[in-house]
Protein backbone atom coordinates (compact mmCIF):
# COMPACT_ATOMS: atom_id res chain seq x y z
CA UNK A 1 6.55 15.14 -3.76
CA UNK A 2 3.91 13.90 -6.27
CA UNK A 3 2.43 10.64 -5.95
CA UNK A 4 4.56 8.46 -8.27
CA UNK A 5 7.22 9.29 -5.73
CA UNK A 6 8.74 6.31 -4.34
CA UNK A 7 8.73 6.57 -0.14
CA UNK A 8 12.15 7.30 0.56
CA UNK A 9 13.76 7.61 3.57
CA UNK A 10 13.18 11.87 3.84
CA UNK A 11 9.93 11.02 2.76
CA UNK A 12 8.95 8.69 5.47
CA UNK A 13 10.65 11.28 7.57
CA UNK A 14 8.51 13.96 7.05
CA UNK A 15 5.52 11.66 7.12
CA UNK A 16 6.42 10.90 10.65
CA UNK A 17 7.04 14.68 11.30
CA UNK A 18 3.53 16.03 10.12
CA UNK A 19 1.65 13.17 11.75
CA UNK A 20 2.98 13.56 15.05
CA UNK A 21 1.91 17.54 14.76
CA UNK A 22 -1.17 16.76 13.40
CA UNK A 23 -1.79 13.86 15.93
CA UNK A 24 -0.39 16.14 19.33
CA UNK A 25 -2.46 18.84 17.99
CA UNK A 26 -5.56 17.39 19.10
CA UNK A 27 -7.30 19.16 16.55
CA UNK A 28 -9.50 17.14 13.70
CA UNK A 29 -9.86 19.41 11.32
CA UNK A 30 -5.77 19.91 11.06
CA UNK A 31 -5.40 16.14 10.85
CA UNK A 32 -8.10 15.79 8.08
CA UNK A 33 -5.81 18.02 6.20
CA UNK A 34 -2.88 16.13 6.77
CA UNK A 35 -4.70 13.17 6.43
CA UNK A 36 -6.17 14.16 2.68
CA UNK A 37 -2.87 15.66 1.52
CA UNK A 38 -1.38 12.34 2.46
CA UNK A 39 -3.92 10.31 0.69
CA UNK A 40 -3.54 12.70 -2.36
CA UNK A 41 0.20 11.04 -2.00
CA UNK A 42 -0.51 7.62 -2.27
CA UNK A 43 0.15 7.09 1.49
CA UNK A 44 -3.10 6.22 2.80
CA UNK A 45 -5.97 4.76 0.66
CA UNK A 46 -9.05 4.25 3.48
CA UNK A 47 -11.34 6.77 4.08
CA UNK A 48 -11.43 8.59 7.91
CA UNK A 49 -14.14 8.38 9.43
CA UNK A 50 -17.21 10.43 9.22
CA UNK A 51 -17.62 10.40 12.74
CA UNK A 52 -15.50 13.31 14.95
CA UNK A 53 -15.50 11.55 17.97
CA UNK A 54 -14.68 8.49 16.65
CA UNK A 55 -11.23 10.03 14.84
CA UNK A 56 -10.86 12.28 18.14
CA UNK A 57 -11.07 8.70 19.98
CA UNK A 58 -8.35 7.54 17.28
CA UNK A 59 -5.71 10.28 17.80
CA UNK A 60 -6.06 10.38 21.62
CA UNK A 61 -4.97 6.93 21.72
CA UNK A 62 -2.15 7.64 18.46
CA UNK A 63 -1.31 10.30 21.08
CA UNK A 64 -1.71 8.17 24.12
CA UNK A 65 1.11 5.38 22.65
CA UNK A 66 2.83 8.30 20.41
CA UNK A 67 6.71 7.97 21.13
CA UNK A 68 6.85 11.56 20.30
CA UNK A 69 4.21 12.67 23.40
CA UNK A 70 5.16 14.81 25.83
CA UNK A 71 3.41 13.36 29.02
CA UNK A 72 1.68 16.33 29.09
CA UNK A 73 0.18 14.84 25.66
CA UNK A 74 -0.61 11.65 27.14
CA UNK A 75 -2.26 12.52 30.30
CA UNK A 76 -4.26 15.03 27.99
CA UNK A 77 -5.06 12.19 25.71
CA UNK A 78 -5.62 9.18 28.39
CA UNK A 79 -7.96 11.95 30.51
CA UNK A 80 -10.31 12.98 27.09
CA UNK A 81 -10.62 8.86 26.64
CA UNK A 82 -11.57 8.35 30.43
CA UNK A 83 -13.96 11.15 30.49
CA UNK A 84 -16.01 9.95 28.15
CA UNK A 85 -15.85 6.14 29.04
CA UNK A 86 -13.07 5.01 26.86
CA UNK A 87 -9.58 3.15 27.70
CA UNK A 88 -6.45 3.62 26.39
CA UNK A 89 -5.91 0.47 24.82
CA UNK A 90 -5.22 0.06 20.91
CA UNK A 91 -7.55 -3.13 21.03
């Protein structure tokens, strides 16, 4: 897909299906990647941020509220948050 690709339906699909991977993987440096090849796409257009626990606090809660988390996932995700003084809320 190059970036004057309109989002289609299979598009959005696979969106869905590489963010949930790269979200459940709990791993930053795979979601940077899926984050910048994304961008290169035209599908996001903000910066992440520079800060690692900041995005780790970011996709703990995307996995947290994640329809596509085991709830292995989310008591991994809610427990990381808690740990280190943070809630589970999207607010």
């Amino acid at each position: 897909m190059e970036k004057s690709d309109k989002l289609t339906a299979e598009t959005i699909k696979q969106f869905n299906k590489e963010r949930d991977k790269a979200v459940l993987s709990f791993d930053i440096k795979k979601f940077r990647h899926f984050y910048a090849k994304w961008t290169l796409l035209g599908v996001y257009d903000e910066p992440l941020p520079k800060s690692d626990i900041i995005l780790m606090v970011s996709l703990c809660k995307m996995a947290y509220h994640s329809k596509a988390a085991t709830i292995r996932d989310k008591i991994k995700a809610k427990r990381w948050l808690e740990d280190r003084g943070y809630s589970t809320s999207l607010d």
